[in-house]
Protein backbone atom coordinates (compact mmCIF):
# COMPACT_ATOMS: atom_id res chain seq x y z
CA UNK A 1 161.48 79.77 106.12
CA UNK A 2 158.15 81.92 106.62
CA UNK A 3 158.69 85.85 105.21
CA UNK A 4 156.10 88.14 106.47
CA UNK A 5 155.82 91.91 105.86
CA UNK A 6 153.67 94.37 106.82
CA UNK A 7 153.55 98.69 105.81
CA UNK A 8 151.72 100.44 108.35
CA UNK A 9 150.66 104.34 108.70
CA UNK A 10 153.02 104.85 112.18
CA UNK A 11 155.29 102.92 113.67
CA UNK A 12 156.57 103.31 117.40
CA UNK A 13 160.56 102.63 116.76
CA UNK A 14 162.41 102.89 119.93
CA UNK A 15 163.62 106.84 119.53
CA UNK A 16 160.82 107.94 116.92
CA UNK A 17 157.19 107.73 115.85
CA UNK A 18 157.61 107.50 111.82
CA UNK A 19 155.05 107.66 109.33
CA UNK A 20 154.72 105.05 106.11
CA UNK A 21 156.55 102.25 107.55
CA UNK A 22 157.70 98.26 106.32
CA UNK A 23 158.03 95.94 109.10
CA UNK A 24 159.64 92.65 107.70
CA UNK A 25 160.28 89.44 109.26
CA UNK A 26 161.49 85.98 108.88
CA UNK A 27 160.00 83.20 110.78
CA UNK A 28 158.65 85.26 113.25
CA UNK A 29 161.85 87.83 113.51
CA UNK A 30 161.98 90.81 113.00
CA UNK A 31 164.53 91.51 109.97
CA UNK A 32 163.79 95.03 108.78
CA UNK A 33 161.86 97.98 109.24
CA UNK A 34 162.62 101.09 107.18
CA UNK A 35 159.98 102.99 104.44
CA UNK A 36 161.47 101.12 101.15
CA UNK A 37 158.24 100.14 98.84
CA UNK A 38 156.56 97.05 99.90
CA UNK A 39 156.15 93.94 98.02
CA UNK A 40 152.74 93.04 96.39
CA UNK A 41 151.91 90.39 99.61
CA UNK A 42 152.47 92.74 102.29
CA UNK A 43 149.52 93.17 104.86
CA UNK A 44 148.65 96.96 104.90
CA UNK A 45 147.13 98.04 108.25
CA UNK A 46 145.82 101.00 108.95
CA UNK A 47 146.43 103.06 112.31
CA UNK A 48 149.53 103.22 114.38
CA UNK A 49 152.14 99.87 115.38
CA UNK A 50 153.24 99.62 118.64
CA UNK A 51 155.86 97.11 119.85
CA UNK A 52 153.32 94.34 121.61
CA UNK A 53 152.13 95.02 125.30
CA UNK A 54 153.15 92.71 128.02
CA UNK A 55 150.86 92.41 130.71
CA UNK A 56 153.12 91.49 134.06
CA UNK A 57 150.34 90.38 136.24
CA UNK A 58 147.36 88.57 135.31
CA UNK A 59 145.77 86.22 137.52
CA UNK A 60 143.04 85.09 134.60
CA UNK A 61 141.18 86.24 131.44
CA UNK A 62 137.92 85.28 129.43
CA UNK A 63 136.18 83.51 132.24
CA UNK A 64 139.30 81.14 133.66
CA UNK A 65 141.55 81.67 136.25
CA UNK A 66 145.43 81.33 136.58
CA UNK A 67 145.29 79.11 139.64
CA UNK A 68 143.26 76.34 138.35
CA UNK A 69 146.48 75.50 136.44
CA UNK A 70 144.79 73.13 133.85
CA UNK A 71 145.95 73.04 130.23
CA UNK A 72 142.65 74.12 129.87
CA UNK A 73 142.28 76.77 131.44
CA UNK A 74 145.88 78.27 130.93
CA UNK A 75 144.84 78.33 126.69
CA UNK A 76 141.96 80.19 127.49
CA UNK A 77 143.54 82.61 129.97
CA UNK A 78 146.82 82.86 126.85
CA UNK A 79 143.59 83.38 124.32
CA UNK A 80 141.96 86.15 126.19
CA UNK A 81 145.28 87.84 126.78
CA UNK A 82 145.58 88.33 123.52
CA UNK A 83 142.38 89.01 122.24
CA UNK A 84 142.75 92.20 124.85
CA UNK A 85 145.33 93.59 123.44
CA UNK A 86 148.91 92.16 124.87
CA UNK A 87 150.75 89.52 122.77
CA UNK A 88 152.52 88.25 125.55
CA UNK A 89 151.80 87.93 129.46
CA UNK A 90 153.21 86.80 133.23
CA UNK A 91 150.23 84.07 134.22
CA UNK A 92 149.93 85.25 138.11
CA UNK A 93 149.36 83.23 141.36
CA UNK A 94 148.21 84.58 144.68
CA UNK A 95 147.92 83.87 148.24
CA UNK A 96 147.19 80.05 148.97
CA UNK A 97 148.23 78.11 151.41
CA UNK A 98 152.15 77.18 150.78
CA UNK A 99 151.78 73.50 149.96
CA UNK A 100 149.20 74.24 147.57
CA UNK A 101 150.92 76.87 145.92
CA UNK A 102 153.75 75.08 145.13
CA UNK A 103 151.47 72.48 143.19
CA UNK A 104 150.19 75.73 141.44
CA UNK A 105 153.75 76.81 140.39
CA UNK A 106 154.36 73.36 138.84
CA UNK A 107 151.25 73.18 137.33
CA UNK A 108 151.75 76.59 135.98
CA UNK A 109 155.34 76.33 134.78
CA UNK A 110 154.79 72.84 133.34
CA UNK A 111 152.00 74.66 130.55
CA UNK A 112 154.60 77.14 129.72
CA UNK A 113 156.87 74.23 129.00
CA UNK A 114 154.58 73.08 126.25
CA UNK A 115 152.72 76.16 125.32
CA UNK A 116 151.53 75.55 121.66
CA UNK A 117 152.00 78.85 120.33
CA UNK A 118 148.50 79.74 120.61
CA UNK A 119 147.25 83.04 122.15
CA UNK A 120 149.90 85.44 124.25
CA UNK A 121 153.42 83.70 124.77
CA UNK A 122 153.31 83.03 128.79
CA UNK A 123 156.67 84.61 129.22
CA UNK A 124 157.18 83.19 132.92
CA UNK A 125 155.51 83.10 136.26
CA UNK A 126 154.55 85.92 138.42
CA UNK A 127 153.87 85.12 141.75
CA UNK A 128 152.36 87.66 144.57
CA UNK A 129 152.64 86.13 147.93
CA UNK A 130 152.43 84.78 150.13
CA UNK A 131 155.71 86.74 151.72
CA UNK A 132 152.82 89.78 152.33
CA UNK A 133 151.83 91.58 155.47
CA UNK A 134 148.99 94.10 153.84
CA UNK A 135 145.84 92.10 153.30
CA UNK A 136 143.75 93.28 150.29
CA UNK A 137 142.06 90.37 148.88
CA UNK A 138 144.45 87.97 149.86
CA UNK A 139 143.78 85.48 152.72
CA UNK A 140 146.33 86.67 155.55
CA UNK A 141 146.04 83.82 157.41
CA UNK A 142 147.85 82.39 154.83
CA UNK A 143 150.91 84.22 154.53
CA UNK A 144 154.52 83.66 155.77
CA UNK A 145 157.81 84.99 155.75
CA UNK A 146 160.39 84.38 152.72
CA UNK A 147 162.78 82.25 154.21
CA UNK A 148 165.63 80.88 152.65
CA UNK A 149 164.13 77.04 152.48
CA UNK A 150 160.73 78.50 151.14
CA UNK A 151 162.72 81.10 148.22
CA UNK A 152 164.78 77.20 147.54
CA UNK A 153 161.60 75.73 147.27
CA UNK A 154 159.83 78.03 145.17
CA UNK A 155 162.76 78.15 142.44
CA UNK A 156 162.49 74.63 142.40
CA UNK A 157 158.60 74.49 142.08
CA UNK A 158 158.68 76.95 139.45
CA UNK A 159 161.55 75.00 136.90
CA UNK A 160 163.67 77.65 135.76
CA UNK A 161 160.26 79.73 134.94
CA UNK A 162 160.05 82.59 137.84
CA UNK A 163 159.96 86.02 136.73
CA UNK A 164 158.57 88.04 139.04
CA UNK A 165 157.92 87.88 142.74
CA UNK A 166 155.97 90.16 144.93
CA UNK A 167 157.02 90.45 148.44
CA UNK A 168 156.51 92.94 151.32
CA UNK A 169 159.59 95.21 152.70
CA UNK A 170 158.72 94.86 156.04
CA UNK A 171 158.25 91.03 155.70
CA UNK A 172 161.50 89.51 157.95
CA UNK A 173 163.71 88.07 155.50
CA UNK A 174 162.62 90.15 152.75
CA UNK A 175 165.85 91.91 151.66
CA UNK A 176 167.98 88.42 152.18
CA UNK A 177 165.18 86.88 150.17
CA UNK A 178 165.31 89.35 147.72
CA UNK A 179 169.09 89.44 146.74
CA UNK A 180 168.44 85.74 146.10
CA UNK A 181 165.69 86.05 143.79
CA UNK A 182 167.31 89.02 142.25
CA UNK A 183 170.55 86.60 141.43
CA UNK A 184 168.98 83.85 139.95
CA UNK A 185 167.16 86.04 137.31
CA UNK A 186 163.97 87.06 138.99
CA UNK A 187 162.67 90.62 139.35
CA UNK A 188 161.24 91.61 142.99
CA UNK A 189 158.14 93.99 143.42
CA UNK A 190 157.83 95.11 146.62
CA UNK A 191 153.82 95.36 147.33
CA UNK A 192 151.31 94.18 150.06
CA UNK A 193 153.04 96.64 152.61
CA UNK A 194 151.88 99.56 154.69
CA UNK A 195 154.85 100.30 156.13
CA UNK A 196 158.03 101.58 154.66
CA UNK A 197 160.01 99.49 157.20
CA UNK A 198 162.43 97.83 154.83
CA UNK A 199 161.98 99.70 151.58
CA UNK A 200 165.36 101.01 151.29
CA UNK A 201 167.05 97.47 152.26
CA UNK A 202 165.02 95.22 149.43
CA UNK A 203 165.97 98.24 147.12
CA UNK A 204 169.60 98.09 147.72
CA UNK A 205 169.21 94.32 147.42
CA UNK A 206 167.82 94.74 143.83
CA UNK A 207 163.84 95.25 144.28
CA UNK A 208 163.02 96.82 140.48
CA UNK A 209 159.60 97.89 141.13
CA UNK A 210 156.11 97.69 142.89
CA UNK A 211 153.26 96.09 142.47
CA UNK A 212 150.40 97.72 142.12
CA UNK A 213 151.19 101.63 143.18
CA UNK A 214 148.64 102.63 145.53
CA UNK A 215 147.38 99.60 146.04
CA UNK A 216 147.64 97.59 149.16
CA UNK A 217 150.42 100.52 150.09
CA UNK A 218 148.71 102.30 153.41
CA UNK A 219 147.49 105.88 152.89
CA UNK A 220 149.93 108.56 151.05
CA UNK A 221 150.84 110.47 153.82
CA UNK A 222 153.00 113.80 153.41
CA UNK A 223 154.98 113.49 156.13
CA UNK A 224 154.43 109.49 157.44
CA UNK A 225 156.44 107.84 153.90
CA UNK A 226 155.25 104.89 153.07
CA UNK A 227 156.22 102.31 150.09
CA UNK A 228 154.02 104.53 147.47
CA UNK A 229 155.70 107.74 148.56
CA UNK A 230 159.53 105.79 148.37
CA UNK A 231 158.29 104.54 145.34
CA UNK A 232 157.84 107.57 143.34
CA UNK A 233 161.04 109.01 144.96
CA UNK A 234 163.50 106.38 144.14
CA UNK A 235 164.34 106.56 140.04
CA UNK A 236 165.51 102.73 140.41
CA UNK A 237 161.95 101.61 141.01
CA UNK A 238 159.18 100.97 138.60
CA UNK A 239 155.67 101.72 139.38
CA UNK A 240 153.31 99.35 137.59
CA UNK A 241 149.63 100.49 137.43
CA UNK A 242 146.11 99.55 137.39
CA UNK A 243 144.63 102.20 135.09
CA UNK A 244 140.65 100.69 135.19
CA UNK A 245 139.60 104.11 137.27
CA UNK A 246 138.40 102.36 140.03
CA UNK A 247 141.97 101.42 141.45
CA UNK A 248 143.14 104.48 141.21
CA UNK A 249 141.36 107.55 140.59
CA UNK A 250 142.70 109.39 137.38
CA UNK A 251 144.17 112.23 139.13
CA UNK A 252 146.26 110.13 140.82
CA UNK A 253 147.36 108.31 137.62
CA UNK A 254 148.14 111.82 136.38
CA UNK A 255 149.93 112.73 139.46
CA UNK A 256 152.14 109.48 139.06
CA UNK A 257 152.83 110.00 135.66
CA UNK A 258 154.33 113.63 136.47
CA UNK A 259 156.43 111.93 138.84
CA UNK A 260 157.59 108.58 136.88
CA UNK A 261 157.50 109.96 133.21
CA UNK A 262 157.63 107.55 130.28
CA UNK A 263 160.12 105.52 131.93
CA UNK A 264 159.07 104.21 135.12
CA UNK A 265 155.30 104.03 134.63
CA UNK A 266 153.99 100.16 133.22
CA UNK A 267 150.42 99.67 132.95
CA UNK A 268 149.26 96.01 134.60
CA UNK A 269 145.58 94.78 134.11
CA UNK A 270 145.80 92.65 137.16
CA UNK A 271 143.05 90.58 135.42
CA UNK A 272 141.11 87.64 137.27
CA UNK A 273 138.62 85.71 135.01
CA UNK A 274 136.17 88.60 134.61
CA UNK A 275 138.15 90.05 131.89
CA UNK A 276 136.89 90.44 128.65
CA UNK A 277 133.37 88.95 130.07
CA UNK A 278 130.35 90.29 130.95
CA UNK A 279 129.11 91.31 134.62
CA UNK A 280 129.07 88.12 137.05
CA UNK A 281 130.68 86.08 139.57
CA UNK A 282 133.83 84.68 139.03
CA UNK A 283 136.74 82.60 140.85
CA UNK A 284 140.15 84.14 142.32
CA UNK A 285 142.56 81.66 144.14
CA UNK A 286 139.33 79.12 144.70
CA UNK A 287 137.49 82.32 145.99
CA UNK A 288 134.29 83.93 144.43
CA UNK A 289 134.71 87.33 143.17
CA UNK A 290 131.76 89.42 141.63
CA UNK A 291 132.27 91.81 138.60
CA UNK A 292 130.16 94.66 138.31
CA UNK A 293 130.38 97.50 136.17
CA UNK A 294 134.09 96.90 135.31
CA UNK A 295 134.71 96.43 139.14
CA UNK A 296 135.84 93.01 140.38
CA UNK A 297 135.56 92.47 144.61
CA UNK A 298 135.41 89.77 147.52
CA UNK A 299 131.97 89.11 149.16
CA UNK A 300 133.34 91.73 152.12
CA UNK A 301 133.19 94.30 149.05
CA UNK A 302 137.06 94.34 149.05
CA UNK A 303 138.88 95.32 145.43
CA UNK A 304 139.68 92.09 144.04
CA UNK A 305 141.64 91.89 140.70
CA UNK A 306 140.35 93.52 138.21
CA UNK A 307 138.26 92.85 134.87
CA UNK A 308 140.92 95.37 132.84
CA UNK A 309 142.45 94.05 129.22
CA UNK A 310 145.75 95.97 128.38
CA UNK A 311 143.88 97.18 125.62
CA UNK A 312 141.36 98.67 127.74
CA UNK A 313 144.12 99.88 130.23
CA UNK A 314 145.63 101.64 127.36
CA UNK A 315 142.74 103.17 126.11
CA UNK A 316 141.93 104.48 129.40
CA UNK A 317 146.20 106.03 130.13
CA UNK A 318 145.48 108.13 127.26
CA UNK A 319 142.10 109.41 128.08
CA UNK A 320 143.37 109.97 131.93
CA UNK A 321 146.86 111.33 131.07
CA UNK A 322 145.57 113.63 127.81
CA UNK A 323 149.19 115.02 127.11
CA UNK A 324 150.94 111.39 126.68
CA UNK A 325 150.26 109.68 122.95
CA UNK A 326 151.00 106.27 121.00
CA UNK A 327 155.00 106.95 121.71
CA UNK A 328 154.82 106.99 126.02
CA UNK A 329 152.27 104.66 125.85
CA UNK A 330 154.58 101.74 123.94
CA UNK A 331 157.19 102.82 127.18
CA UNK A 332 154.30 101.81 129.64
CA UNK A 333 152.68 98.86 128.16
CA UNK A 334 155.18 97.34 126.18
CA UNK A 335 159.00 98.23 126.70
CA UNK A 336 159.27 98.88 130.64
CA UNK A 337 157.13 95.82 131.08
CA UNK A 338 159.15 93.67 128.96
CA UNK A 339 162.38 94.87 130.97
CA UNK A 340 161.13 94.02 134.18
CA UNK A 341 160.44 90.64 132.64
CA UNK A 342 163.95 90.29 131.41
CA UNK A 343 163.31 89.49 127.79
CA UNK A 344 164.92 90.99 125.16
CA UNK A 345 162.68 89.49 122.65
CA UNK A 346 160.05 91.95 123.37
CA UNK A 347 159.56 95.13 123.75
CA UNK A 348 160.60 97.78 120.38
CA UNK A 349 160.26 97.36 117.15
CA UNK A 350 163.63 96.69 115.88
CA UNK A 351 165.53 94.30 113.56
CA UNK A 352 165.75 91.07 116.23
CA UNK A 353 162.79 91.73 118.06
CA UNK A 354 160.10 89.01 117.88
CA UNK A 355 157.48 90.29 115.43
CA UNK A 356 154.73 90.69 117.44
CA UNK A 357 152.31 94.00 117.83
CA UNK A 358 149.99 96.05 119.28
CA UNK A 359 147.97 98.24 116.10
CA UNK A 360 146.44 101.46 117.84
CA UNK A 361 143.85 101.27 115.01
CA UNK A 362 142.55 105.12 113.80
CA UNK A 363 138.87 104.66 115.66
CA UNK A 364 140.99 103.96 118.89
CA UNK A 365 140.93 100.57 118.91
CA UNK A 366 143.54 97.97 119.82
CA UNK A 367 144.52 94.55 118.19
CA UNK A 368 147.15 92.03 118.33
CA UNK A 369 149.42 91.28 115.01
CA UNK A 370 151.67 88.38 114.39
CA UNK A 371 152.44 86.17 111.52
């Protein structure tokens, strides 16, 4: 048995941001949390404790990418993760051709089989096309439609370790497809579309969120709806966001916030392999991607990924969204994540919660704490 306990300035709790708090745990659990006096071995950290960020889509991290799918790599992506800020992740695959991404999603969901504990826990797989129809940076000559045989042979491919699926509305099969996904356990983001042909269908069939709002979407039109607008309208739909400023401009992440509030917004970094390194060229799905200035695109100049952290995401929600603070933002990058994932593990601070954090330090920095 390994006892850990930590006091801390603020503490996010799930209804409450309270001052001079004890977190305690027991092999890794979370078994207390109240303001009794700490013992003499407790770690004192300074700032505010946030339940841990999830990051729901990252496609690589600290120079690696998700889709080379080599023990290797997969540690350093998990290592990166959590050096930015999120103690736990969804390792994300894009558009390939089908054959090949099946190998992926084995490759992929064989690592999270034997994680080793090391870096951010790989909660599952998140996998964004190729059941698209709006381009991006994915290769459209690669996509096809969600049929029943491909969903079977996903599920299979992926072992019992699919958690989120992105898939277009307007994609034939894509409600059918879906209502499958959604029964087995797997959330569906609806994403990749500029047409709203379909929204309301995948919706009623248990679509949760988007991907990527804004993004890949069409223009938001005032009177031609598309998925963005149905987005923000429907309260059973989660709008993850990339919040680097370049994706979206920060009056638009204002604007969304209005519209979601604390319970429907979820920051994503949508990392590739530029994150947390320096300006350069880098690899998404086998393709080069350049990073500059925090920017990652194609060679055609096209938005590719993105070189975010959560931490960095987080930093930036505050400073874009000035009247939100530590309590909203633990909503956003750590509890409406972690639902969408479907793990109850994560996401609050609460006696049975895995004991892993996010500390908003005082100078406005972020850090991961565990035992």
């Amino acid at each position: 048995m390994i006892a850990s306990e930590w006091v801390v300035d603020r503490a996010v709790l799930p209804h409450v941001v309270q001052a001079g708090t004890r977190v305690a745990a027991v092999d890794g659990r979370i078994v207390a949390v109240d303001q009794v006096a700490a013992g003499p071995a407790a770690t004192r950290l300074r700032g505010t404790l946030l339940p841990g960020f999830v990051d729901l889509q990252c496609n690589g991290a600290g120079g690696r990418s998700v889709d080379e799918g080599t023990p290797d790599a997969l540690d350093a992506v998990a290592a990166a993760v959590f050096a930015g800020g999120a103690v736990a992740f969804l390792p994300t695959l894009i558009t390939t051709p089908w054959d090949r991404l099946l190998q992926q999603v084995e490759a992929v969901a064989r690592w999270i089989e034997t994680w080793n504990g090391a870096g951010a826990e790989p909660l599952g797989l998140h996998v964004e096309g190729p059941f698209l129809l709006a381009a991006g940076a994915h290769d459209a000559a690669d996509f096809v439609d969600p049929t029943p045989a491909r969903v079977q042979q996903l599920l299979a491919a992926a072992r019992g370790r699919l958690r989120l699926v992105t898939l277009a509305n307007a994609r034939p099969g894509a409600a059918a497809a879906v209502a499958t996904l959604t029964g087995t356990g797997v959330t569906c983001a609806l994403g990749h579309c500029d047409r709203a042909d379909g929204f309301a269908d995948c919706v009623a069939a248990g679509a949760k969120a988007v991907t990527h709002l804004f993004n890949a979407m069409g223009a938001l039109h005032h009177r031609d709806l598309g998925p963005a607008a149905l987005a923000l309208d429907d309260d059973r739909v989660s709008c993850p966001l990339i919040v680097d400023g370049v994706h979206v401009d920060p009056v638009m992440v204002r604007n969304a916030f209005r519209m979601l509030g604390p319970d429907r917004t979820v920051l994503v970094s949508d990392a590739t392999a530029a994150a947390g390194m320096p300006d350069g060229d880098y690899t998404l799905s086998g393709r080069q991607v350049r990073a500059t200035d925090g920017a990652v695109r194609d060679a055609a100049g096209r938005l590719a990924g993105s070189a975010l952290t959560m931490a960095r995401a987080a930093a930036n929600f505050l400073r874009f969204v000035p009247q939100v603070g530590p309590w909203t933002l633990a909503r956003a990058a750590a509890t409406n994540p972690a639902r969408l994932a479907r793990v109850e593990h994560l996401g609050g601070i609460a006696p049975g919660k895995r004991a892993a954090f996010t500390l908003l330090g005082d100078d406005g920095s972020f850090t991961c704490v565990r035992p």
